[in-house]
C-alpha atoms as a PDB file:
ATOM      1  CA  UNK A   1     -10.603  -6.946  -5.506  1.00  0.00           C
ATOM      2  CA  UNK A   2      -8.248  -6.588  -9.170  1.00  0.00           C
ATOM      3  CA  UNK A   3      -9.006  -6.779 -12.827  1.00  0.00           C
ATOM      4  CA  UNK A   4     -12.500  -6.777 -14.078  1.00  0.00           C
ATOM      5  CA  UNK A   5     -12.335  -8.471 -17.434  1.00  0.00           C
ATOM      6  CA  UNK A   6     -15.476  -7.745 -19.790  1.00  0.00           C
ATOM      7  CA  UNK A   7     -14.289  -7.965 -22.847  1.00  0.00           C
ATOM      8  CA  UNK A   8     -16.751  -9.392 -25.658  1.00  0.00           C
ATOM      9  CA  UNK A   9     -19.711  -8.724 -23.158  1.00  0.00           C
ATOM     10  CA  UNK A  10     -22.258  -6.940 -25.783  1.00  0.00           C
ATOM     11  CA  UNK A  11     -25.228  -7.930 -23.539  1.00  0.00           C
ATOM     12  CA  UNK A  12     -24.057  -4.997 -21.065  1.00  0.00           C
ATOM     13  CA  UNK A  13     -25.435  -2.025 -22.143  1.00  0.00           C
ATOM     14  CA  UNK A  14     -24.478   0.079 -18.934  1.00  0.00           C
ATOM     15  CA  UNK A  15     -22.409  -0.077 -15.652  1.00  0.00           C
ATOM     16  CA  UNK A  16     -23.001   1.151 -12.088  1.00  0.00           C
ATOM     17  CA  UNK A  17     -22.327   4.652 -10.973  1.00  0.00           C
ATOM     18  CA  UNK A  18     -19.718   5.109  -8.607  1.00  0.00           C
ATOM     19  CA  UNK A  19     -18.139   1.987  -9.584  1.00  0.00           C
ATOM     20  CA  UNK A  20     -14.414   1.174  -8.267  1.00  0.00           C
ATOM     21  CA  UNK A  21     -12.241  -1.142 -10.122  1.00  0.00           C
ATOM     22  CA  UNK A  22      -9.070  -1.271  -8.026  1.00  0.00           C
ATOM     23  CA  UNK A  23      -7.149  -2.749 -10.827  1.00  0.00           C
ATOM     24  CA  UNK A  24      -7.473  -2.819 -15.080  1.00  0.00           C
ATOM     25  CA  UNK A  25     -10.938  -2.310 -16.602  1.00  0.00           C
ATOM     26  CA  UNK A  26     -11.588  -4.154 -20.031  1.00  0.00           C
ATOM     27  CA  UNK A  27     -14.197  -3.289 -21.911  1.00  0.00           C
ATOM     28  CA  UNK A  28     -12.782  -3.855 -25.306  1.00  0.00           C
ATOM     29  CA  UNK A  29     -15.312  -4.476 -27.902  1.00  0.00           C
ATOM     30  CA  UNK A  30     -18.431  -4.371 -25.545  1.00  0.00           C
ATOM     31  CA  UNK A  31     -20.900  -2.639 -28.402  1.00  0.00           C
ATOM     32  CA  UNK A  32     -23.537  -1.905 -25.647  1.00  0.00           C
ATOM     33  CA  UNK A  33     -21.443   0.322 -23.491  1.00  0.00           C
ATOM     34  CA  UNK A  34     -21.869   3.863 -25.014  1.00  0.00           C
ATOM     35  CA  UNK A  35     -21.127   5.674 -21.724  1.00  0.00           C
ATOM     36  CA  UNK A  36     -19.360   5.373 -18.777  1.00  0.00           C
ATOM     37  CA  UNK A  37     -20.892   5.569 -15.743  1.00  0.00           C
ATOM     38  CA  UNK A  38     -20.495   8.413 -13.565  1.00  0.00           C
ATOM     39  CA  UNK A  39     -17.500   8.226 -10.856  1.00  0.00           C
ATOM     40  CA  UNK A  40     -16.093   5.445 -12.280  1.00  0.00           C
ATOM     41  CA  UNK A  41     -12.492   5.277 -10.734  1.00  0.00           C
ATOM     42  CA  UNK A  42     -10.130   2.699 -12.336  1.00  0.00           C
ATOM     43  CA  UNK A  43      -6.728   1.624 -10.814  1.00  0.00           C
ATOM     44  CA  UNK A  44      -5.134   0.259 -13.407  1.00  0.00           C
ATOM     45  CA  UNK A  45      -5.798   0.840 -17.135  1.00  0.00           C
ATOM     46  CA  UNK A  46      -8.824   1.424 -19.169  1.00  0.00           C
ATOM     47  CA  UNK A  47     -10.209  -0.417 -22.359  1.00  0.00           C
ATOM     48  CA  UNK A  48     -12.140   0.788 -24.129  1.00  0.00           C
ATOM     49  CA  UNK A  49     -11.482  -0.261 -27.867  1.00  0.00           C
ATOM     50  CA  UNK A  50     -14.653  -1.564 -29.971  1.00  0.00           C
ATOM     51  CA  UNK A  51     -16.991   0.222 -27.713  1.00  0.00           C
ATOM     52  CA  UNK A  52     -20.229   2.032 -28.375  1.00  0.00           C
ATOM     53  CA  UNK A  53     -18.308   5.699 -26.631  1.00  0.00           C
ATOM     54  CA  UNK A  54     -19.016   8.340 -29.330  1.00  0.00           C
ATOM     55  CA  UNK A  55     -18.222  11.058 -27.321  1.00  0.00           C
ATOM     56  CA  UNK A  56     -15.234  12.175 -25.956  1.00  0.00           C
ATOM     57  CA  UNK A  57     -14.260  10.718 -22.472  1.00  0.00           C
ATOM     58  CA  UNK A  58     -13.037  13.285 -20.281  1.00  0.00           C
ATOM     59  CA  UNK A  59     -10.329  11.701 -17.609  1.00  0.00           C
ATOM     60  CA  UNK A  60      -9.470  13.112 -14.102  1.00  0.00           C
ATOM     61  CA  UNK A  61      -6.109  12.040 -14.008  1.00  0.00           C
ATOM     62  CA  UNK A  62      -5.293  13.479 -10.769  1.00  0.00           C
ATOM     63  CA  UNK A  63      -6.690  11.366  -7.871  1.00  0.00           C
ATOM     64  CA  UNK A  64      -8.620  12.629  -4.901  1.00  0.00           C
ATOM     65  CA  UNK A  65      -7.300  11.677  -1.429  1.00  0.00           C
ATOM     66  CA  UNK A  66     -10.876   9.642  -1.548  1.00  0.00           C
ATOM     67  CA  UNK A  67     -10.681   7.888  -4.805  1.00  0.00           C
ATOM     68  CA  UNK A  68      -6.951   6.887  -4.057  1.00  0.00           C
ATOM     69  CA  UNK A  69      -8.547   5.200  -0.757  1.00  0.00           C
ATOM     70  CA  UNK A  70     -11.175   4.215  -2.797  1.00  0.00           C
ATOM     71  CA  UNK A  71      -8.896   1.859  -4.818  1.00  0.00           C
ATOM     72  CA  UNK A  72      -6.574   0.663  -1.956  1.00  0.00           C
ATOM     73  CA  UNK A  73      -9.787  -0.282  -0.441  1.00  0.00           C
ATOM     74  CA  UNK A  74     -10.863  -2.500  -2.917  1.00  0.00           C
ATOM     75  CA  UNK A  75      -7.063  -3.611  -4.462  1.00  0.00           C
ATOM     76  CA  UNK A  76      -5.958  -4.375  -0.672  1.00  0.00           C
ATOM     77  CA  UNK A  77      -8.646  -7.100  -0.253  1.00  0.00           C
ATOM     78  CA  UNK A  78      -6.831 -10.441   0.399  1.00  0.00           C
ATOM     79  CA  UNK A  79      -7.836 -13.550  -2.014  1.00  0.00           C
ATOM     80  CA  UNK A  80      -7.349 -16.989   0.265  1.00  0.00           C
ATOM     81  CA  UNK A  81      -6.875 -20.103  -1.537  1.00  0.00           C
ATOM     82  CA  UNK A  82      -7.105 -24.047  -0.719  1.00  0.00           C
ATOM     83  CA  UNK A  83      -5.088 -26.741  -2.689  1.00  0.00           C
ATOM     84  CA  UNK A  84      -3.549 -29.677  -1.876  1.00  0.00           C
ATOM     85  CA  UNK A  85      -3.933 -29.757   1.601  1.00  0.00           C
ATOM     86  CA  UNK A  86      -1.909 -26.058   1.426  1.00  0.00           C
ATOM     87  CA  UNK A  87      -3.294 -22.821   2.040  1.00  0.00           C
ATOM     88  CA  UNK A  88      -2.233 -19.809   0.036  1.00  0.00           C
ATOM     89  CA  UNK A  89      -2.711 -16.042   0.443  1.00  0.00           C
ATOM     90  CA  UNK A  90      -2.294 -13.203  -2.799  1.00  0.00           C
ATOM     91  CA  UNK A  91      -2.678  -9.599  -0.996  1.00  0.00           C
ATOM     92  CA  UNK A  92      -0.137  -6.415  -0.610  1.00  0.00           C
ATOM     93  CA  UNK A  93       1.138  -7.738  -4.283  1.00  0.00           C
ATOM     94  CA  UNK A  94       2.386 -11.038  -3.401  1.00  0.00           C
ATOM     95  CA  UNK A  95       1.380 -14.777  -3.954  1.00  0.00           C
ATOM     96  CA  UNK A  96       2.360 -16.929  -1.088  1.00  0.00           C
ATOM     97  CA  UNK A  97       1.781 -20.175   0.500  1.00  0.00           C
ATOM     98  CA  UNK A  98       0.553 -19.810   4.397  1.00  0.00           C
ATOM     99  CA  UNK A  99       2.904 -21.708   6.172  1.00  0.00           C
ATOM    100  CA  UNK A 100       1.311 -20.738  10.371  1.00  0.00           C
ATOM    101  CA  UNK A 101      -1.159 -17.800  11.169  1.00  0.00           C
ATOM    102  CA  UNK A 102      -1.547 -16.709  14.340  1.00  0.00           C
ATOM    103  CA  UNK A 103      -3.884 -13.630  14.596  1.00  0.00           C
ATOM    104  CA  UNK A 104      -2.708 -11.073  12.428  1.00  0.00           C
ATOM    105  CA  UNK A 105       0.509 -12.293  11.726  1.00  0.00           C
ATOM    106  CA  UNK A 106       1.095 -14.984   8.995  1.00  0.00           C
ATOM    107  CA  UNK A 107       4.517 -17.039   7.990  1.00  0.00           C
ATOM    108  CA  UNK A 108       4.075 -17.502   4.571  1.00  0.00           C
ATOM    109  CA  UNK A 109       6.876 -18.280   1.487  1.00  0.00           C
ATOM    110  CA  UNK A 110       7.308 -17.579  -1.971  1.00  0.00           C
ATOM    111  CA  UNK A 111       6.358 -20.441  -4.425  1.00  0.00           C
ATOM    112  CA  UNK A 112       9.361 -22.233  -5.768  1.00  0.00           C
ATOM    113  CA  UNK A 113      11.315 -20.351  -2.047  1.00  0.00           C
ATOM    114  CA  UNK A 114      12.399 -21.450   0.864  1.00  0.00           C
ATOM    115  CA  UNK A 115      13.050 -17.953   2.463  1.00  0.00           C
ATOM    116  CA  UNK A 116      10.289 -17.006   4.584  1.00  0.00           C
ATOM    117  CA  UNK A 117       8.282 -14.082   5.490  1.00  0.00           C
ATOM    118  CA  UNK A 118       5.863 -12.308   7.465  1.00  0.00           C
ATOM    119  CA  UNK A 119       2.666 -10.940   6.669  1.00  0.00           C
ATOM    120  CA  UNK A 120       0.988  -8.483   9.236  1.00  0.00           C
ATOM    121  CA  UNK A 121      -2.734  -7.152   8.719  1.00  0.00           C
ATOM    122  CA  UNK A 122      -4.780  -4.736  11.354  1.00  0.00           C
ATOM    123  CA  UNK A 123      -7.800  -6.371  10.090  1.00  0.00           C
ATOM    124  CA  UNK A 124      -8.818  -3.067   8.946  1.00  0.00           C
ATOM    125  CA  UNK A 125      -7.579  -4.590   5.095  1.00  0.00           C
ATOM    126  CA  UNK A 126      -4.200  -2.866   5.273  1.00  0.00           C
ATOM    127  CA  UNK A 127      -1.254  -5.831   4.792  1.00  0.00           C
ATOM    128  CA  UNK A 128       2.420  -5.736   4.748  1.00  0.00           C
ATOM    129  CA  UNK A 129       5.147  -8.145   4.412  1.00  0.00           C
ATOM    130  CA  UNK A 130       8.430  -7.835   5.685  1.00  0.00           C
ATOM    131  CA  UNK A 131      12.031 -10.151   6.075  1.00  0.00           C
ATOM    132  CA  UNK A 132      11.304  -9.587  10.155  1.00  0.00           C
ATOM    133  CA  UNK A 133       8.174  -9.111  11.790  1.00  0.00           C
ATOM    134  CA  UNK A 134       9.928  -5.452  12.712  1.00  0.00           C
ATOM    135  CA  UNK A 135      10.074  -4.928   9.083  1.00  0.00           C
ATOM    136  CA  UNK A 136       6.406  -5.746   8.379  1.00  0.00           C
ATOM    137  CA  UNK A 137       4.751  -4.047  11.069  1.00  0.00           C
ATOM    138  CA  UNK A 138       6.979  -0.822  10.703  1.00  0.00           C
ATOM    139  CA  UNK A 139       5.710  -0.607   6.714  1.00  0.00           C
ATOM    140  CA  UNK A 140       1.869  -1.750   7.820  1.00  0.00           C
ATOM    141  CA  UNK A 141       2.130   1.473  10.127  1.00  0.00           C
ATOM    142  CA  UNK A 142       3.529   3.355   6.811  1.00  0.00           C
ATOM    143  CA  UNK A 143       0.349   2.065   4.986  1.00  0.00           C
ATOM    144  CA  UNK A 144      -1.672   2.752   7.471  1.00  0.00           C
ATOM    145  CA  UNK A 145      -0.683   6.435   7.781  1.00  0.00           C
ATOM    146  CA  UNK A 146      -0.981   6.659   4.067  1.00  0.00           C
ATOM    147  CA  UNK A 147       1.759   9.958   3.556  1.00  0.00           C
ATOM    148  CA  UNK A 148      -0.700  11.545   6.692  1.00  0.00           C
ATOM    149  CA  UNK A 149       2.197  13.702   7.823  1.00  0.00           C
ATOM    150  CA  UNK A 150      -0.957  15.428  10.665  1.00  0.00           C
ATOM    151  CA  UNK A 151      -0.037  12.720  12.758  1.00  0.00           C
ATOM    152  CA  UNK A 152       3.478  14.192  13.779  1.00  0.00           C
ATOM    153  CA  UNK A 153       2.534  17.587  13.530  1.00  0.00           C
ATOM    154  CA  UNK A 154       2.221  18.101  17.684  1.00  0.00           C
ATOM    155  CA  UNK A 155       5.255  15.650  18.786  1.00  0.00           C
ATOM    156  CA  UNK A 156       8.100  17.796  20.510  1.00  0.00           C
ATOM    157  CA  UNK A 157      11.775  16.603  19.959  1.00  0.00           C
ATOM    158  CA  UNK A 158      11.495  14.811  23.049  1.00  0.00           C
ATOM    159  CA  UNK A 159       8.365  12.685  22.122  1.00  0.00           C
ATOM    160  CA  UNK A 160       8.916   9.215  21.115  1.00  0.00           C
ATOM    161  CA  UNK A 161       8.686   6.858  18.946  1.00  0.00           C
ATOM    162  CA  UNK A 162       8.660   3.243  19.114  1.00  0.00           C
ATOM    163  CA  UNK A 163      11.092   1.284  16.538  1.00  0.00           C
ATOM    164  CA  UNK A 164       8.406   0.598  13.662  1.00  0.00           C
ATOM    165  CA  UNK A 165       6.367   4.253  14.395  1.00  0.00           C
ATOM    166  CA  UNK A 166      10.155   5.962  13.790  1.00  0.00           C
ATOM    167  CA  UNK A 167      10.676   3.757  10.598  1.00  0.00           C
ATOM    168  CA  UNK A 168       7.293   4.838   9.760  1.00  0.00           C
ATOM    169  CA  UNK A 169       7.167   8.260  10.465  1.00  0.00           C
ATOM    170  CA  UNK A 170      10.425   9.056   8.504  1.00  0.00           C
ATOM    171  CA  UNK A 171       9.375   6.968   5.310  1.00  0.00           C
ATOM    172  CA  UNK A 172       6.106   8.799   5.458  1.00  0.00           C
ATOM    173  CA  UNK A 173       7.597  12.466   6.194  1.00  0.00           C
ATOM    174  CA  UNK A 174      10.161  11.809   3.513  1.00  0.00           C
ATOM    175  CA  UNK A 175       8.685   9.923   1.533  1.00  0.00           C
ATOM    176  CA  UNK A 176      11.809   7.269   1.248  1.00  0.00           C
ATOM    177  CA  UNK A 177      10.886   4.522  -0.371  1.00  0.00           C
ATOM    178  CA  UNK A 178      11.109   0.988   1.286  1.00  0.00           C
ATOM    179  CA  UNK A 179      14.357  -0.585  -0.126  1.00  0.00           C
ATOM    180  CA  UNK A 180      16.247   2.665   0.730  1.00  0.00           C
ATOM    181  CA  UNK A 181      15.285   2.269   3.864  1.00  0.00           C
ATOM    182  CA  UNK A 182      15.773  -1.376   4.573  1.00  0.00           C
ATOM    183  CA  UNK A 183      19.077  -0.349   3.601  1.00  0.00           C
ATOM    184  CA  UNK A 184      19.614   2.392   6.332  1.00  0.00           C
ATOM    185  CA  UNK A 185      18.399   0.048   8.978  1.00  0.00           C
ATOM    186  CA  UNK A 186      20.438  -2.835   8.165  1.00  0.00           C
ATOM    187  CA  UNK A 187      23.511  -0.986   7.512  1.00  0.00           C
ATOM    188  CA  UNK A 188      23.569   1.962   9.212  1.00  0.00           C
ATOM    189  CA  UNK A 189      21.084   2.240  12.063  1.00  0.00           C
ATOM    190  CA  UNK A 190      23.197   1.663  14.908  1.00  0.00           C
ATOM    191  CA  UNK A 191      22.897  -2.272  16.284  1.00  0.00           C
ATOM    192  CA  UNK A 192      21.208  -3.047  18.400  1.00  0.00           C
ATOM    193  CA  UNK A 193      18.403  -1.646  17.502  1.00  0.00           C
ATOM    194  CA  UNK A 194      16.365   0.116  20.025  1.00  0.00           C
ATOM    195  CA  UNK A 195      12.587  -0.526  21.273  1.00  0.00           C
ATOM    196  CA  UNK A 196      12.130   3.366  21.412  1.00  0.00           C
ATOM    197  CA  UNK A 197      13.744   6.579  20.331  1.00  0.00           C
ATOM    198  CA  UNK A 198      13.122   9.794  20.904  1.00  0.00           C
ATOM    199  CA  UNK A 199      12.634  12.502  17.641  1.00  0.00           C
ATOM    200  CA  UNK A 200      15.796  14.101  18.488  1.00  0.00           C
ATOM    201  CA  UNK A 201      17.263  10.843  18.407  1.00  0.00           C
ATOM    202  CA  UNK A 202      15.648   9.830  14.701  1.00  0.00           C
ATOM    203  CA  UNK A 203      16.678  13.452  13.512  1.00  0.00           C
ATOM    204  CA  UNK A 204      20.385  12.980  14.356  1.00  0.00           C
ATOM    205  CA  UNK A 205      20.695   9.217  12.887  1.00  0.00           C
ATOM    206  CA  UNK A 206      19.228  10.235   9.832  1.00  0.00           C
ATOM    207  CA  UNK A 207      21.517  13.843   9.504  1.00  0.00           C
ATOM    208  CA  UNK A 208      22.744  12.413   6.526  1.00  0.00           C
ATOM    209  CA  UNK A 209      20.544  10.050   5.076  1.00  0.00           C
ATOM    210  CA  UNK A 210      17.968  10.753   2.139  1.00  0.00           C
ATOM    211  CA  UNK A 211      15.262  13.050   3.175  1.00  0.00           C
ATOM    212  CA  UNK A 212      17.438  13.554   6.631  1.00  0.00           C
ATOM    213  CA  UNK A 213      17.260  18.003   6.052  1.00  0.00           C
ATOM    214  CA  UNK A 214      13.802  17.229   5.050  1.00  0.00           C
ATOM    215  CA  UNK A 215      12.630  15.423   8.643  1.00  0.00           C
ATOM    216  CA  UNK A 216      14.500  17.611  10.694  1.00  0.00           C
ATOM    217  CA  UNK A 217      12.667  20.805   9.336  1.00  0.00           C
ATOM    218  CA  UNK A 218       9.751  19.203   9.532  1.00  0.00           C
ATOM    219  CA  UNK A 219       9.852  18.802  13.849  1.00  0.00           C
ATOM    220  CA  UNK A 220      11.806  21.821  14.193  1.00  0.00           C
ATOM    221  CA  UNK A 221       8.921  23.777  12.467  1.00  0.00           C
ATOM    222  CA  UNK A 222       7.237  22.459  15.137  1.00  0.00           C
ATOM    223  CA  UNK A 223       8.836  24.431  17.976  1.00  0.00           C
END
């Protein structure tokens, strides 16, 4: 599910087409390789110093919607580890020791922390963490929706949304990036916070926020 590490390997001569490395591919020195294979989608970077490539190789560097999946498929994919009696988890970017699970939701801390967090999955390999469970479930939905703005295309101003889908929908309409909006909801959002609003609601809280002109066209195209 990361790095695939080949370097030295002059026994392979070729590697599978369609082949998804969701992090760094090193291939440095690997005399046998004198072609990539076709599709090859890399998330991370690409070795390919000391290698038998004569030719020149010809990069897409813009992603389709289906390799980008591709990789978050396979970089998603949660490693579980047993030590000591402890149980640790490294997914969504993070190292952490499992402290309780219970169904999709895991307590889990930093090494060397004492804060704890939360860890939501929808067992569908999408994970988020998050200070509050709120806060984790609202940016699983985010991943989940994956900057699919389609979903809010039919939703009158007096649809609504439930706290996390209205955290996710504007972070996914604006494209507001999670500490900015941590921000806005811890100090700004009116307290406390609500279990629903409505999009007229979300449209008027976030007037003047980042993004705010760019949300509110976005439902009143709608009409």
């Amino acid at each position: 599910g990361g790095s695939l590490d080949l370097e030295n390997c002059t026994g392979i001569t070729a590697l599978p087409d369609n082949l998804t490395v969701g992090g760094s591919l090193d291939l440095e020195n690997c005399t046998g390789i004198t072609a990539l294979p076709d599709n090859l989608t890399v998330g991370g970077y690409l070795d390919l110093r000391g290698t038998g490539i004569t030719d020149e190789v010809k990069v897409n560097k813009t992603l389709s919607p289906k390799a980008i999946a591709a990789i978050n498929r396979v970089s998603n994919r949660p490693i579980f580890w047993k030590w000591n009696n402890r149980s640790y988890i490294k997914v969504d970017d993070m190292f952490t020791a499992i402290d309780s699970h219970h169904g999709n939701v895991y307590r889990v801390h930093k090494l060397n922390s004492r804060e704890q967090l939360y860890l939501v999955t929808d067992g569908e390999n999408h994970w988020a963490h998050g200070d509050t469970l709120q806060d984790a479930r609202a940016d699983l939905i985010f991943k989940i929706n994956d900057r699919d703005t389609s979903v809010y295309k039919n939703m009158s101003l007096d649809d609504t949304l439930t706290y996390e889908e209205a955290i996710a929908a504007y972070r996914t309409i604006t494209g507001a990036c999670a500490a900015g909006t941590r921000d806005y909801i811890e100090n700004r959002l009116p307290k406390p916070h609500k279990e629903k609003y409505t999009v007229q609601e979300m449209i008027s809280l976030t007037e003047d926020e980042y993004g705010g002109k760019k949300f509110s066209e976005f439902f009143n195209s709608n009409k």
